[in-house]
PDB file of N, CA and C in Angstrom:
ATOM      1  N   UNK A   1      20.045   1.120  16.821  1.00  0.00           N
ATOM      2  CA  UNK A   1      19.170   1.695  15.808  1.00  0.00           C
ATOM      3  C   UNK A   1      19.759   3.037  15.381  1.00  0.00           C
ATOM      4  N   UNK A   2      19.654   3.776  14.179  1.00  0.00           N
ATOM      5  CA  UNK A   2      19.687   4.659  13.375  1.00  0.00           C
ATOM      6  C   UNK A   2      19.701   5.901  14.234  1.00  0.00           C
ATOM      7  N   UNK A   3      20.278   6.781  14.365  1.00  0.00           N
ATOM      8  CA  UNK A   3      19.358   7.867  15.030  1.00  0.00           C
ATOM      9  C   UNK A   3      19.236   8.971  13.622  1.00  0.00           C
ATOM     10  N   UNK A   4      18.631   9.957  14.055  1.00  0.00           N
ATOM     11  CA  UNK A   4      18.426  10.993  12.413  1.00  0.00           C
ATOM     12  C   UNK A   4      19.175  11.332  11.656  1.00  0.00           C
ATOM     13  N   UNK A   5      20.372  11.496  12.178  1.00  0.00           N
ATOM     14  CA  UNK A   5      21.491  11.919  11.556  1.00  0.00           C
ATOM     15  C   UNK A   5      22.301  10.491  10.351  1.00  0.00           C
ATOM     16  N   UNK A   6      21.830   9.268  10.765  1.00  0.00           N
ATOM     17  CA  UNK A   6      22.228   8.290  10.054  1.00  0.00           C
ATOM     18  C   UNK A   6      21.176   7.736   9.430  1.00  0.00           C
ATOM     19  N   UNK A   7      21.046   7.762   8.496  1.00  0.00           N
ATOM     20  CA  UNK A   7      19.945   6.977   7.376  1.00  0.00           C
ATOM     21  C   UNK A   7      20.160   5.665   7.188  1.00  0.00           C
ATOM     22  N   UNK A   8      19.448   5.113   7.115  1.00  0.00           N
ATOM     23  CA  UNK A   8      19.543   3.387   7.323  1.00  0.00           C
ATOM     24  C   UNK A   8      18.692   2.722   6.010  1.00  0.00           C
ATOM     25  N   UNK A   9      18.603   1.991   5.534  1.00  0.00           N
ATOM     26  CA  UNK A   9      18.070   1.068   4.588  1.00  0.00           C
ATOM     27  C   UNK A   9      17.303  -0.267   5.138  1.00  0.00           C
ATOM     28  N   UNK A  10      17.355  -0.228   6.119  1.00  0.00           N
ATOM     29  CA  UNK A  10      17.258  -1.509   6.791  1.00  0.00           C
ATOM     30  C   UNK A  10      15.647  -1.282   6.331  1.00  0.00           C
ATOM     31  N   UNK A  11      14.720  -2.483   5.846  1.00  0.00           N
ATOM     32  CA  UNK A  11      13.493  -2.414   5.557  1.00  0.00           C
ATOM     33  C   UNK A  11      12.197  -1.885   6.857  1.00  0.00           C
ATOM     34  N   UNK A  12      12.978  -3.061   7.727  1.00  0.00           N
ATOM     35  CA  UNK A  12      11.504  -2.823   9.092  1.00  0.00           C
ATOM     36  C   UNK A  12      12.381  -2.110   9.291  1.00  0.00           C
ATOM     37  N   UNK A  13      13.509  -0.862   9.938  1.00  0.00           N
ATOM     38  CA  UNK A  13      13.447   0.238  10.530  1.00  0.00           C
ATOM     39  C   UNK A  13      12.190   1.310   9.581  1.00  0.00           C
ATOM     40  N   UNK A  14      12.791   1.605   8.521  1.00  0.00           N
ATOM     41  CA  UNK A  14      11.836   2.385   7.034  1.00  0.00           C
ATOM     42  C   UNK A  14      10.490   1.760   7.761  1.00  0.00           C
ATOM     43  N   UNK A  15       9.918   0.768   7.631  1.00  0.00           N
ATOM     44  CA  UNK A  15       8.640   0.211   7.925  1.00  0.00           C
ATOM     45  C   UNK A  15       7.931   0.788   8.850  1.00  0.00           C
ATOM     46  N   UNK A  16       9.157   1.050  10.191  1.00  0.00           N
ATOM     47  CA  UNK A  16       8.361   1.396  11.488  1.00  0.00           C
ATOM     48  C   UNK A  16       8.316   3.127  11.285  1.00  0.00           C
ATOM     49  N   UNK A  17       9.498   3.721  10.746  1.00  0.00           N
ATOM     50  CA  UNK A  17       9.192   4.819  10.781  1.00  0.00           C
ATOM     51  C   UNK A  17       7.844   5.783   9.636  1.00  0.00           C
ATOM     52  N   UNK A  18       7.190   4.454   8.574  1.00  0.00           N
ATOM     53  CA  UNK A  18       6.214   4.889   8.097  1.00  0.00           C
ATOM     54  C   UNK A  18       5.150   4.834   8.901  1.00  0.00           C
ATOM     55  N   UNK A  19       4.936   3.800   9.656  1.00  0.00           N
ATOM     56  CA  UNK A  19       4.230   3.739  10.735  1.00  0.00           C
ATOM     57  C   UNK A  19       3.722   4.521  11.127  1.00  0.00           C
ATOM     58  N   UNK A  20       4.920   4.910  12.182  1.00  0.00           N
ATOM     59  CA  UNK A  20       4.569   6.275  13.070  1.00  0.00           C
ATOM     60  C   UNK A  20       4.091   7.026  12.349  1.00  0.00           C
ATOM     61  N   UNK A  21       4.913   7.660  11.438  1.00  0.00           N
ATOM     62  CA  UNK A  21       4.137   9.086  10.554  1.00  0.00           C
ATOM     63  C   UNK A  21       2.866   8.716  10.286  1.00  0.00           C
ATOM     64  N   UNK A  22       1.970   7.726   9.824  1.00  0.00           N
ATOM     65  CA  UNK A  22       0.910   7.644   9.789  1.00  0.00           C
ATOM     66  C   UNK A  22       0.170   7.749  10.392  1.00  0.00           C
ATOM     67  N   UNK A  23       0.560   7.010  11.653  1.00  0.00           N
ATOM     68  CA  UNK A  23       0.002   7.003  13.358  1.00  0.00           C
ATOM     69  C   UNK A  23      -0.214   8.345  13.712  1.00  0.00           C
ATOM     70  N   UNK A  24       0.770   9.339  13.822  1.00  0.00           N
ATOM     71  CA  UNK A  24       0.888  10.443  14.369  1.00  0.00           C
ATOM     72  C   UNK A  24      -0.066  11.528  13.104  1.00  0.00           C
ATOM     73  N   UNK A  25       0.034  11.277  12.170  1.00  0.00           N
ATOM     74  CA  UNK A  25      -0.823  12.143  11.262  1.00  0.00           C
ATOM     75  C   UNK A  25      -2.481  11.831  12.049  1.00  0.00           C
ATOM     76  N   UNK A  26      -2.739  10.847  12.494  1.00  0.00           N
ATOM     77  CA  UNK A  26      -3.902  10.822  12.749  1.00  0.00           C
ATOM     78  C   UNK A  26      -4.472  11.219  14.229  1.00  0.00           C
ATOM     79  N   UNK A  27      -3.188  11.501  14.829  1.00  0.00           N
ATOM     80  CA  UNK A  27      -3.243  12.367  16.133  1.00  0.00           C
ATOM     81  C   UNK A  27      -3.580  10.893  17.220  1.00  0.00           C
ATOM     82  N   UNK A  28      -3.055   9.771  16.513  1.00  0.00           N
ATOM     83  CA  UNK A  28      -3.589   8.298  17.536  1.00  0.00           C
ATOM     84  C   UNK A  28      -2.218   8.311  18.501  1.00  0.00           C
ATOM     85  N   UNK A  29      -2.504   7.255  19.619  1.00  0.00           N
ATOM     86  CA  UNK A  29      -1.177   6.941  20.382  1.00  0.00           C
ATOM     87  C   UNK A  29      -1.122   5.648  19.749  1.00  0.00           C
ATOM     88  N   UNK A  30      -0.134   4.601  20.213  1.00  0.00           N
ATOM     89  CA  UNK A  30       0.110   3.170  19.556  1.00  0.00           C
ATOM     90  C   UNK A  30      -1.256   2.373  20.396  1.00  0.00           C
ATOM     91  N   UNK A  31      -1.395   2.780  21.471  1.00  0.00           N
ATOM     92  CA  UNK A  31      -2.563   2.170  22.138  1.00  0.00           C
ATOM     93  C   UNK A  31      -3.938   2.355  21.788  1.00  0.00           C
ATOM     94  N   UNK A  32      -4.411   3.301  20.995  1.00  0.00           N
ATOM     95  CA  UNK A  32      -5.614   3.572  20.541  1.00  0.00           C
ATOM     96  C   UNK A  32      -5.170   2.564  18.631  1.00  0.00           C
ATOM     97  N   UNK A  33      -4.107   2.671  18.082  1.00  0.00           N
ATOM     98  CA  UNK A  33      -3.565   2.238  16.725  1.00  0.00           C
ATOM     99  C   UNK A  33      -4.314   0.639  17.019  1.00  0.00           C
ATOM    100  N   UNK A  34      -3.311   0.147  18.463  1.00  0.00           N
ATOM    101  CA  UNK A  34      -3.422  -1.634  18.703  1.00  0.00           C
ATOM    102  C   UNK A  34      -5.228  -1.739  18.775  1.00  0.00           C
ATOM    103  N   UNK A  35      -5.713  -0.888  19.335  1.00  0.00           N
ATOM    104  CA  UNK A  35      -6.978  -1.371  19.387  1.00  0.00           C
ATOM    105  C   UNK A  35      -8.204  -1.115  18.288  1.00  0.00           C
ATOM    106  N   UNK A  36      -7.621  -0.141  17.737  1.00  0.00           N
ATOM    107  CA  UNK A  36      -8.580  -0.049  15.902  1.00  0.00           C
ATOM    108  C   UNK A  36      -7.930  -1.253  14.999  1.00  0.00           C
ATOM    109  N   UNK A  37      -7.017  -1.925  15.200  1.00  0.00           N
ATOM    110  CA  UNK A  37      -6.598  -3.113  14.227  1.00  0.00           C
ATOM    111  C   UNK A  37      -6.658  -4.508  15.375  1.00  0.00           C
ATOM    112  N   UNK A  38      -6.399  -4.312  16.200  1.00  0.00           N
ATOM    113  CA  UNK A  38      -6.578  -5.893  17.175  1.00  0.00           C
ATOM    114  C   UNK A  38      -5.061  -6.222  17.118  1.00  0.00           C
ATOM    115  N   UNK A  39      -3.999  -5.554  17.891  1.00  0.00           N
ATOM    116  CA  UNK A  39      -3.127  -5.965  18.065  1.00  0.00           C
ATOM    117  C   UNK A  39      -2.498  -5.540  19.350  1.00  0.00           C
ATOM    118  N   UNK A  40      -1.642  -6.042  19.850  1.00  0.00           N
ATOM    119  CA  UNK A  40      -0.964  -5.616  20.943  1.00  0.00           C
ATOM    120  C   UNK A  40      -0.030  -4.499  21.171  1.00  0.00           C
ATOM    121  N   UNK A  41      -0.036  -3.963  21.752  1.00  0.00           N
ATOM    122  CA  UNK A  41       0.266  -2.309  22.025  1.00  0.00           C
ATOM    123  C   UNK A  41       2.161  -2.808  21.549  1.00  0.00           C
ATOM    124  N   UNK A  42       2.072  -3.834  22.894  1.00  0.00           N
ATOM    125  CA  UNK A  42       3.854  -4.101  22.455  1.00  0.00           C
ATOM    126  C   UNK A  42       3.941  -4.449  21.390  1.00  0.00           C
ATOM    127  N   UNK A  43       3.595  -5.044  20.800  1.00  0.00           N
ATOM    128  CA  UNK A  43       3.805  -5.813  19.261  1.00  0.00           C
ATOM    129  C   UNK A  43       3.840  -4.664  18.670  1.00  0.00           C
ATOM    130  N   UNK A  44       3.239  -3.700  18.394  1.00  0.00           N
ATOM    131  CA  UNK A  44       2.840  -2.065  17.861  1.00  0.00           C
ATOM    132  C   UNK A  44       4.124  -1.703  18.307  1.00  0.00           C
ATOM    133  N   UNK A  45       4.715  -1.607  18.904  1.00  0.00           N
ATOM    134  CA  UNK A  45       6.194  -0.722  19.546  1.00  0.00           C
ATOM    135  C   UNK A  45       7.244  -1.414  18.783  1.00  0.00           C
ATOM    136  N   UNK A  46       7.244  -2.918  18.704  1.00  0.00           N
ATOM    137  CA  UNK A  46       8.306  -3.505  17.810  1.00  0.00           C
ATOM    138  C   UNK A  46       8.339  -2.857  17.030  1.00  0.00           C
ATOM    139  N   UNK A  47       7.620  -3.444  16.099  1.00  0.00           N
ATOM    140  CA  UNK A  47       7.112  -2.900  14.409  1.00  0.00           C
ATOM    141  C   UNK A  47       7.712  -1.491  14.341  1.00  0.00           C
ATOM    142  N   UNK A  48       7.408  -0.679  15.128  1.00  0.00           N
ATOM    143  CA  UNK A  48       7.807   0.803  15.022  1.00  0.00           C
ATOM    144  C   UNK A  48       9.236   1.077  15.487  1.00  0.00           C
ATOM    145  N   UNK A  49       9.613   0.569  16.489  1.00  0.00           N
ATOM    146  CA  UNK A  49      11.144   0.296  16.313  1.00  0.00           C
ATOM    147  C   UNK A  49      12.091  -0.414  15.401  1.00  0.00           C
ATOM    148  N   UNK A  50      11.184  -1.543  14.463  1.00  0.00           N
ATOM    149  CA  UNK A  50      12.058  -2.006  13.076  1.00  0.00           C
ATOM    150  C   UNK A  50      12.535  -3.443  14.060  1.00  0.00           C
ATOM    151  N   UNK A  51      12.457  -3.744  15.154  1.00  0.00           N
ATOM    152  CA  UNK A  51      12.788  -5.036  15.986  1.00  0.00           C
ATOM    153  C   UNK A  51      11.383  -6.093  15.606  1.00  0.00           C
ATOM    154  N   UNK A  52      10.653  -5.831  14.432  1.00  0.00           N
ATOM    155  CA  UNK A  52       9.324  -7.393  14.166  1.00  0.00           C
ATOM    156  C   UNK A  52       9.521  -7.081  12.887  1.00  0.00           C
ATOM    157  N   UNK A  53       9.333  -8.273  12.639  1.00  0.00           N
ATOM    158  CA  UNK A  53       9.172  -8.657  11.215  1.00  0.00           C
ATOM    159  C   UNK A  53       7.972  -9.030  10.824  1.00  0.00           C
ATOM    160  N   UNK A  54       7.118  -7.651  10.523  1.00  0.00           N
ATOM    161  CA  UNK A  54       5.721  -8.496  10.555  1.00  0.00           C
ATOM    162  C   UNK A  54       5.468  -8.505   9.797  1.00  0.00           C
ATOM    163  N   UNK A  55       4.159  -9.324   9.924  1.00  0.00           N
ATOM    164  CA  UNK A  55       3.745 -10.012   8.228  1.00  0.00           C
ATOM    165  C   UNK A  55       2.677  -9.357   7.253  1.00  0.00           C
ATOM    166  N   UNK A  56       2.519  -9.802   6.249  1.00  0.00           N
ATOM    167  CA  UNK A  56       1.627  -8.666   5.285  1.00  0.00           C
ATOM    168  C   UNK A  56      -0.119  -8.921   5.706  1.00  0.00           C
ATOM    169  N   UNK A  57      -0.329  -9.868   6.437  1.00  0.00           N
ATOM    170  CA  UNK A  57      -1.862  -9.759   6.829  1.00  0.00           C
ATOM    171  C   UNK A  57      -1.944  -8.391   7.818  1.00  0.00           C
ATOM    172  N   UNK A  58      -0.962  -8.545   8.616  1.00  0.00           N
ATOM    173  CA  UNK A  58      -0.839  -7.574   9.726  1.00  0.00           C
ATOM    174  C   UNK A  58      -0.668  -5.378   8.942  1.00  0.00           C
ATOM    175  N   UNK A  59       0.142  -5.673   7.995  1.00  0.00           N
ATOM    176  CA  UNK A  59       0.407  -4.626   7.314  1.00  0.00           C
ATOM    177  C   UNK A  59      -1.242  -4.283   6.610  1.00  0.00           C
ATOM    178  N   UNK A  60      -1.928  -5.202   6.185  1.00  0.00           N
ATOM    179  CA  UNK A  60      -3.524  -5.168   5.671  1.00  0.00           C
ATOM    180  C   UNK A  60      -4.471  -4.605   6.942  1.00  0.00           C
ATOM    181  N   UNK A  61      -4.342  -4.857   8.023  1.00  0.00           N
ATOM    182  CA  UNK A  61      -5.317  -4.552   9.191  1.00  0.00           C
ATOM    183  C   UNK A  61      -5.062  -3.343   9.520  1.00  0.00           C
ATOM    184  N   UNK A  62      -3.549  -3.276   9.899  1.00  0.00           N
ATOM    185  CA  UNK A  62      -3.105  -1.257   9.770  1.00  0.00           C
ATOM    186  C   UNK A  62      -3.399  -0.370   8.578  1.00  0.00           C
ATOM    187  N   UNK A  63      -3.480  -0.933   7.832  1.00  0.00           N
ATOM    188  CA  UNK A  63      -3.683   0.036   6.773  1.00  0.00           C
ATOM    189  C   UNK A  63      -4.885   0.152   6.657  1.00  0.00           C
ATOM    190  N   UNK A  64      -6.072  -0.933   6.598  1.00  0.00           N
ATOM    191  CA  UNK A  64      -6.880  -0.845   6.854  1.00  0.00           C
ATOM    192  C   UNK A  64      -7.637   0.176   8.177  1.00  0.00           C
ATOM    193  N   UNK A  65      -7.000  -0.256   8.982  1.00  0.00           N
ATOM    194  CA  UNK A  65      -7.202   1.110  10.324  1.00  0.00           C
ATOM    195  C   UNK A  65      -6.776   2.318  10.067  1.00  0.00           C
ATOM    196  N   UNK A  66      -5.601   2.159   9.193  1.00  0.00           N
ATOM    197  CA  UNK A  66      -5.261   4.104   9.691  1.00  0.00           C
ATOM    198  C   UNK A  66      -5.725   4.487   7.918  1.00  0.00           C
ATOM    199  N   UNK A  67      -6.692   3.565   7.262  1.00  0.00           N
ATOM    200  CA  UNK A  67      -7.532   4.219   5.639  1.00  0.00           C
ATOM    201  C   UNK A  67      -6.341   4.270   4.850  1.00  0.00           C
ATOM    202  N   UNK A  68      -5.259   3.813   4.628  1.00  0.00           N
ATOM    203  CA  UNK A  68      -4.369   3.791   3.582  1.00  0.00           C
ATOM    204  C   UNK A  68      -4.538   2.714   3.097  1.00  0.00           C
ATOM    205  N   UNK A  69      -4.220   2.555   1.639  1.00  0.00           N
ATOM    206  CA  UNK A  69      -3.508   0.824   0.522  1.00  0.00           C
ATOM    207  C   UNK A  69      -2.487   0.455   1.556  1.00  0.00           C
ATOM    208  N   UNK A  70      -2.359  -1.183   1.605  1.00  0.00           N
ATOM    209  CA  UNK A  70      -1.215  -1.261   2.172  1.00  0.00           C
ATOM    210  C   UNK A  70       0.184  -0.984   1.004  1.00  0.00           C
ATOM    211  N   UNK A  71      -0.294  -0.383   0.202  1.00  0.00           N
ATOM    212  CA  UNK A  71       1.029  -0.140  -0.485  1.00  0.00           C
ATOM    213  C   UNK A  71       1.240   1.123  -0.231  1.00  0.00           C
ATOM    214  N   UNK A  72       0.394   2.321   0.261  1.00  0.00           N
ATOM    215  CA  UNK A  72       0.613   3.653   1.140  1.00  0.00           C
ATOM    216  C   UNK A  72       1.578   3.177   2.330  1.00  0.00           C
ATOM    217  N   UNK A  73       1.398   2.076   3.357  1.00  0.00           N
ATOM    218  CA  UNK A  73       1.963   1.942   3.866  1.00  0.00           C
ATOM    219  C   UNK A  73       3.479   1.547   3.461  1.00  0.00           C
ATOM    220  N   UNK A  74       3.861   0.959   2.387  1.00  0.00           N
ATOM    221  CA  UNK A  74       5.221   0.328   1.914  1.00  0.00           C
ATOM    222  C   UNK A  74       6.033   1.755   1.064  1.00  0.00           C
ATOM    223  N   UNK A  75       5.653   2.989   1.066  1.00  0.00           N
ATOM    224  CA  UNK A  75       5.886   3.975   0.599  1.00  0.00           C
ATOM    225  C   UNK A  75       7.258   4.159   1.689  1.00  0.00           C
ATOM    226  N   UNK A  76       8.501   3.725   1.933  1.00  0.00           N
ATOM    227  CA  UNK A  76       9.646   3.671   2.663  1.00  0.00           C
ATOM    228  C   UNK A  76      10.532   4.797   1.886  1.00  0.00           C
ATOM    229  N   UNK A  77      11.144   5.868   2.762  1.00  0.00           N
ATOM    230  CA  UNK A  77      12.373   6.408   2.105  1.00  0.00           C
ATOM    231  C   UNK A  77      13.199   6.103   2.809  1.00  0.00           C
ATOM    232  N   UNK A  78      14.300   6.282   2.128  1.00  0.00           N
ATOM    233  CA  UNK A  78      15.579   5.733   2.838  1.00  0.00           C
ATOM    234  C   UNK A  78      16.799   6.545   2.628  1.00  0.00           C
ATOM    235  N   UNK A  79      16.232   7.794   2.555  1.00  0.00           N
ATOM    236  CA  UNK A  79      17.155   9.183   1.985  1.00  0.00           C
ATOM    237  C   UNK A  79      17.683   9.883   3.396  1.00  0.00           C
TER     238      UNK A  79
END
């Protein structure tokens, strides 16, 4: 994986790292995140590492949990 100094394009890395920032804006851990949407803590760690390819129902329940559009969530830079 990417570390900061290398910018990546890769979609689910961008994906997971919107994630987090969202996650962390709300002062949640991934374990309090998995349990306001009904998902598994590990499954939550993929996603945020860019290793799942998850699907857009799943992108609807997070966004739904952390109060964003899921198109807030698809807001990816890759700069």
């Amino acid at each position: 994986m990417p570390t900061d100094s290398q910018p990546t394009s890769d979609p689910l890395v961008l994906f997971g790292q919107r994630l987090v920032q969202l996650r962390k804006e709300r002062g949640w851990s991934q374990e309090q995140l998995a349990l306001e949407c009904g998902m598994a803590r590990s499954y939550l760690g993929g996603v945020e590492r860019g290793k799942r390819n998850i699907a857009l129902l799943n992108i609807c329940k997070l966004a739904d949990a952390l109060s964003v559009s899921p198109a807030e969530m698809l807001k990816l830079n890759s700069d």
